[in-house]
C-alpha atoms as a PDB file:
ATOM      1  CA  UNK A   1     -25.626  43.306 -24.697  1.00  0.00           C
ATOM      2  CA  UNK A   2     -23.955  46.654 -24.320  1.00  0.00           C
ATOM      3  CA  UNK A   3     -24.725  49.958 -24.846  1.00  0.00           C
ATOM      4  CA  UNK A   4     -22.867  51.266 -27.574  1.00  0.00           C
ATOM      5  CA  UNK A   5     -23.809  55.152 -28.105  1.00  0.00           C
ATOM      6  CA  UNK A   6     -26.021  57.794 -27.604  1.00  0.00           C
ATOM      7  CA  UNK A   7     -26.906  60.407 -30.665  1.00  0.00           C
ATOM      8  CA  UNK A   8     -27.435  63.935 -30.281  1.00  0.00           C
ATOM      9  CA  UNK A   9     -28.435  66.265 -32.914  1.00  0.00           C
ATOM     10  CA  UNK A  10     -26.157  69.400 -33.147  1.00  0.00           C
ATOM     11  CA  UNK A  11     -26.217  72.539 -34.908  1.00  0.00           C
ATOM     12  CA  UNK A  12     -22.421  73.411 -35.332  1.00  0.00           C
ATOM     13  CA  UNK A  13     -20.526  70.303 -35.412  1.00  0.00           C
ATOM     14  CA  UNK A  14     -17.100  71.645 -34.769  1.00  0.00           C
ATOM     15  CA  UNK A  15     -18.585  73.841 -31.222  1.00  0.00           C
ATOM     16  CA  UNK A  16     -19.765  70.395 -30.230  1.00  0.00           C
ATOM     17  CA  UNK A  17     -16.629  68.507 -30.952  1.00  0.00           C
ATOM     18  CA  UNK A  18     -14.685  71.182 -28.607  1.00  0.00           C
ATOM     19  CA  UNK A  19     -17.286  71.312 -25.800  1.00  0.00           C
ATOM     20  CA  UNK A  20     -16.872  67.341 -25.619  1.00  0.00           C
ATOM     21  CA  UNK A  21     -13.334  67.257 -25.561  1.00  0.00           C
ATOM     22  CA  UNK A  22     -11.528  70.563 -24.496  1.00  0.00           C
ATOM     23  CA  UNK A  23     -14.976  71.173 -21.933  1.00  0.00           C
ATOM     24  CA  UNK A  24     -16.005  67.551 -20.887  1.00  0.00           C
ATOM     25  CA  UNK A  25     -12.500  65.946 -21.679  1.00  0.00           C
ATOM     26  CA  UNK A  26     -13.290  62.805 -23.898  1.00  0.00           C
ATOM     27  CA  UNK A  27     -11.859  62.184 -27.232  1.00  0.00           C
ATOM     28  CA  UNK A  28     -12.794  62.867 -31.014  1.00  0.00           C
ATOM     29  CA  UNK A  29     -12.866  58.885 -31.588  1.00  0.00           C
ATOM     30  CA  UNK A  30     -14.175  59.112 -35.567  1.00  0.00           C
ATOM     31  CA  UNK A  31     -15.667  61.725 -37.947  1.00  0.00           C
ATOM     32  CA  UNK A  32     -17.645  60.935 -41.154  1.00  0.00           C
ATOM     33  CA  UNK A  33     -18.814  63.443 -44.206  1.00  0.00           C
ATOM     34  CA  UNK A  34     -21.524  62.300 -45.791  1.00  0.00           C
ATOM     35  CA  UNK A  35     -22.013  65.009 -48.338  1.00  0.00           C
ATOM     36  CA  UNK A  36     -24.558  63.303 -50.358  1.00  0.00           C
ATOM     37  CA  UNK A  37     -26.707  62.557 -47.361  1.00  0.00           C
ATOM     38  CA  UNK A  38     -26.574  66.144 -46.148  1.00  0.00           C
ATOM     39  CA  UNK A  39     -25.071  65.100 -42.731  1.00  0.00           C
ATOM     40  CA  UNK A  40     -22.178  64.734 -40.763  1.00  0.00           C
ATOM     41  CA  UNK A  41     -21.356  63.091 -37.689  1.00  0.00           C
ATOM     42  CA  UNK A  42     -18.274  62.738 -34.765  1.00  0.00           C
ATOM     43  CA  UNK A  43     -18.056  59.926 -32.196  1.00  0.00           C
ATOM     44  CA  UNK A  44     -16.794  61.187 -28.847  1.00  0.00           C
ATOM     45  CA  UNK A  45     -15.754  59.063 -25.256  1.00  0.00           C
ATOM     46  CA  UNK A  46     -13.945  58.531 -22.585  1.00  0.00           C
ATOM     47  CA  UNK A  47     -10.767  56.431 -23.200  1.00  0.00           C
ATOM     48  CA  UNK A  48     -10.898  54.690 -26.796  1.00  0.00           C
ATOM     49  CA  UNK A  49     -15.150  54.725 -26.203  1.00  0.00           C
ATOM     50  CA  UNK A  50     -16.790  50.835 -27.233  1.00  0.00           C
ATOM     51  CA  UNK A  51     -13.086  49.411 -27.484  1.00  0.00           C
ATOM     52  CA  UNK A  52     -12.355  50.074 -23.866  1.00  0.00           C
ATOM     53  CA  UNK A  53     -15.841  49.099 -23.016  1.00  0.00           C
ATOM     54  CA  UNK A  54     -16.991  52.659 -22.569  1.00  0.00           C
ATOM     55  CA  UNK A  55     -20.421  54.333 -24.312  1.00  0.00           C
ATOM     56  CA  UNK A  56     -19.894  56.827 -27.108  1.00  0.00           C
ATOM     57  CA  UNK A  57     -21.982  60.150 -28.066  1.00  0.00           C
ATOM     58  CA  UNK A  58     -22.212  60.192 -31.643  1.00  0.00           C
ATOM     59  CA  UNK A  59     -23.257  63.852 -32.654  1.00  0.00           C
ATOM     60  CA  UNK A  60     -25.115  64.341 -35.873  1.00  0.00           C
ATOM     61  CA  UNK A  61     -25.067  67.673 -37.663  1.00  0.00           C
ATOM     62  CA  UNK A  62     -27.680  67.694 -40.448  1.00  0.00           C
ATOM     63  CA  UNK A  63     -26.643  70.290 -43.088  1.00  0.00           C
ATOM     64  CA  UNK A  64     -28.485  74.099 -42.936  1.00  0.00           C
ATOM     65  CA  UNK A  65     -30.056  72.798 -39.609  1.00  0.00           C
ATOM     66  CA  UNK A  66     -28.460  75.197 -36.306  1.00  0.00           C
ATOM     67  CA  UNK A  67     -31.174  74.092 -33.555  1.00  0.00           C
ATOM     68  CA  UNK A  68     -33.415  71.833 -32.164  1.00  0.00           C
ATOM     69  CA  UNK A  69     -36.450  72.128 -30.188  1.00  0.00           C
ATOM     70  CA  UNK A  70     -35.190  69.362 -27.568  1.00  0.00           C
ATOM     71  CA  UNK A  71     -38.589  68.736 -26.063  1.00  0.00           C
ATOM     72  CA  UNK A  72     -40.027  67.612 -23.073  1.00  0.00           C
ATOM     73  CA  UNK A  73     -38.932  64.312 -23.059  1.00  0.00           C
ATOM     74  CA  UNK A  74     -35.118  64.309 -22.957  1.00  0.00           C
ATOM     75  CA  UNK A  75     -33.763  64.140 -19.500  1.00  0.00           C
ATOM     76  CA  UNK A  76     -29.847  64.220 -19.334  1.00  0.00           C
ATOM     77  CA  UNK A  77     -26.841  62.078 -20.024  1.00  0.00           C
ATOM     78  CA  UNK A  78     -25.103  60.746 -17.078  1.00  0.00           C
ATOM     79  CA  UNK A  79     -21.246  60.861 -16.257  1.00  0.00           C
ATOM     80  CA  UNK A  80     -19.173  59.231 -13.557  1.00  0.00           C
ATOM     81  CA  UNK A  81     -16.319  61.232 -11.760  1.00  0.00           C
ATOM     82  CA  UNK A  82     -13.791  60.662  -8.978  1.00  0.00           C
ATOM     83  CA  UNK A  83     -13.894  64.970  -7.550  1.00  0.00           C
ATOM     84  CA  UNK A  84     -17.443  66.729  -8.698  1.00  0.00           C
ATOM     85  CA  UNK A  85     -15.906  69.388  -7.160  1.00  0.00           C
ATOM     86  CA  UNK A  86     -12.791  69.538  -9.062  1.00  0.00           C
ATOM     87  CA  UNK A  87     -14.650  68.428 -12.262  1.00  0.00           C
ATOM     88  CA  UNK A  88     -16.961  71.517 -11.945  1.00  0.00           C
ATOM     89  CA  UNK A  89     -13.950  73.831 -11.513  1.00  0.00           C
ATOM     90  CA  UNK A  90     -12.479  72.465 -14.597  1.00  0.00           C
ATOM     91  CA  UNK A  91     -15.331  72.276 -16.666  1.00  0.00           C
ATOM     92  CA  UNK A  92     -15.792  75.781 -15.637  1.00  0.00           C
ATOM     93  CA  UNK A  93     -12.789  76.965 -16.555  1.00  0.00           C
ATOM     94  CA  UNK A  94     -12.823  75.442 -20.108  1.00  0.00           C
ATOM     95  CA  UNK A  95     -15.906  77.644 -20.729  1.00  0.00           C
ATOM     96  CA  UNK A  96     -18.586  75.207 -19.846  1.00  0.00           C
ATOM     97  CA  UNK A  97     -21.819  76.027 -17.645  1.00  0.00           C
ATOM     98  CA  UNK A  98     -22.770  74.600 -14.796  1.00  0.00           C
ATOM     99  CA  UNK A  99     -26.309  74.681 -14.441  1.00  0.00           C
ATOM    100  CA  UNK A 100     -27.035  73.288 -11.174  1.00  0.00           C
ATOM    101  CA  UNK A 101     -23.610  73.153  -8.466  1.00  0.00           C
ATOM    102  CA  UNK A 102     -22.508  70.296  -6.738  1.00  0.00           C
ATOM    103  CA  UNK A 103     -24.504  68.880  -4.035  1.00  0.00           C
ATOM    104  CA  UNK A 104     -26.201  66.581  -2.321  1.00  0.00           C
ATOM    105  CA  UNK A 105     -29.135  65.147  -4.189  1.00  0.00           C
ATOM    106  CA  UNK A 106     -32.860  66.169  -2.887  1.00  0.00           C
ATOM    107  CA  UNK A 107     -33.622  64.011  -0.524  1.00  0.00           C
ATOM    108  CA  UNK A 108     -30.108  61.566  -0.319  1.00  0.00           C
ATOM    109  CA  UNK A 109     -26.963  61.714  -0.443  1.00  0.00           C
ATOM    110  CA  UNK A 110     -24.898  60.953  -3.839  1.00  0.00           C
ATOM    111  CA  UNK A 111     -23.184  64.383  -4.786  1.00  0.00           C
ATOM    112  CA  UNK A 112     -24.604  65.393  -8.191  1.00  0.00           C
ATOM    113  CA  UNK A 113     -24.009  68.487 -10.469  1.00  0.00           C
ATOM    114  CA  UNK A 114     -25.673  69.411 -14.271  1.00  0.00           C
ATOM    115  CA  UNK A 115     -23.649  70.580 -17.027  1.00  0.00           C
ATOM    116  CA  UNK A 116     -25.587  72.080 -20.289  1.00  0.00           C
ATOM    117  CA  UNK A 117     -23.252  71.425 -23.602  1.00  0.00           C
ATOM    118  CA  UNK A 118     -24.143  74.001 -26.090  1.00  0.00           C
ATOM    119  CA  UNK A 119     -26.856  72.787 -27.986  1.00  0.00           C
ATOM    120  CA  UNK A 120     -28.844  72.975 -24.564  1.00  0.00           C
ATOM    121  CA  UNK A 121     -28.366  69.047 -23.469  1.00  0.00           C
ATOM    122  CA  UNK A 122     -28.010  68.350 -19.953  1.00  0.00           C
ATOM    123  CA  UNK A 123     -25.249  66.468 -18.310  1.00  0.00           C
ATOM    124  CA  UNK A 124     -25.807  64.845 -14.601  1.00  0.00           C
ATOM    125  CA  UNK A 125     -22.070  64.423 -12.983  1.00  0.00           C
ATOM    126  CA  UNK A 126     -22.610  61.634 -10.470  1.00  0.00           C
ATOM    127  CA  UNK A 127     -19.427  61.455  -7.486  1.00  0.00           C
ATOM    128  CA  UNK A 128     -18.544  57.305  -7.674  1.00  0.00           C
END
């Protein structure tokens, strides 16, 4: 088995397309318009996403809808990186917020830092 994606709800497809890439740095893999259906939806990952064996975010945008309560049980997406220092800078500098810095974890040691994408979804950067 392998995970294969992850699907967020967004309410402005093309802010969520340029958070994931320009902010987060993946790539737009795949786009679909389904008029009809009311809904539209983009693919984004790292590298080439399911092809190079990586996980994909596929972000929905359901026409006339701009928000979503998120609730209380969504936790956060997690993301491998060489530098969560460096990472934070950059992300910071693209226009993204960091919600919680780099640091040590409570109570350990792995260096962690959040990231909030603009429809309010958290992102955990883990140090490998």
């Amino acid at each position: 088995m392998q995970l294969l994606h992850t699907m967020l709800r967004v309410g402005n497809l093309e802010r969520s397309i340029k958070f994931y890439t320009e902010v987060m740095g993946m790539n737009l893999l795949r786009t679909t318009n389904r008029p009809d259906q009311k809904y539209s939806l983009a693919f984004v990952a790292f590298e080439q996403g399911n092809v190079s064996g990586q996980a994909e975010i596929e972000l929905t945008y359901n026409y006339g809808i701009e928000g979503y309560d998120i609730g209380s049980a969504y936790g956060h997406i997690a993301i491998g990186v060489r530098d969560i220092y460096k990472v934070c800078e950059d992300i910071r500098a693209a226009g993204g917020t960091i919600t919680r810095e780099a640091g040590p974890v409570k109570g350990g040691n792995t260096l962690i830092a959040f990231v909030q994408d603009p429809d309010g979804y958290k992102i955990e950067l883990i140090q490998h």
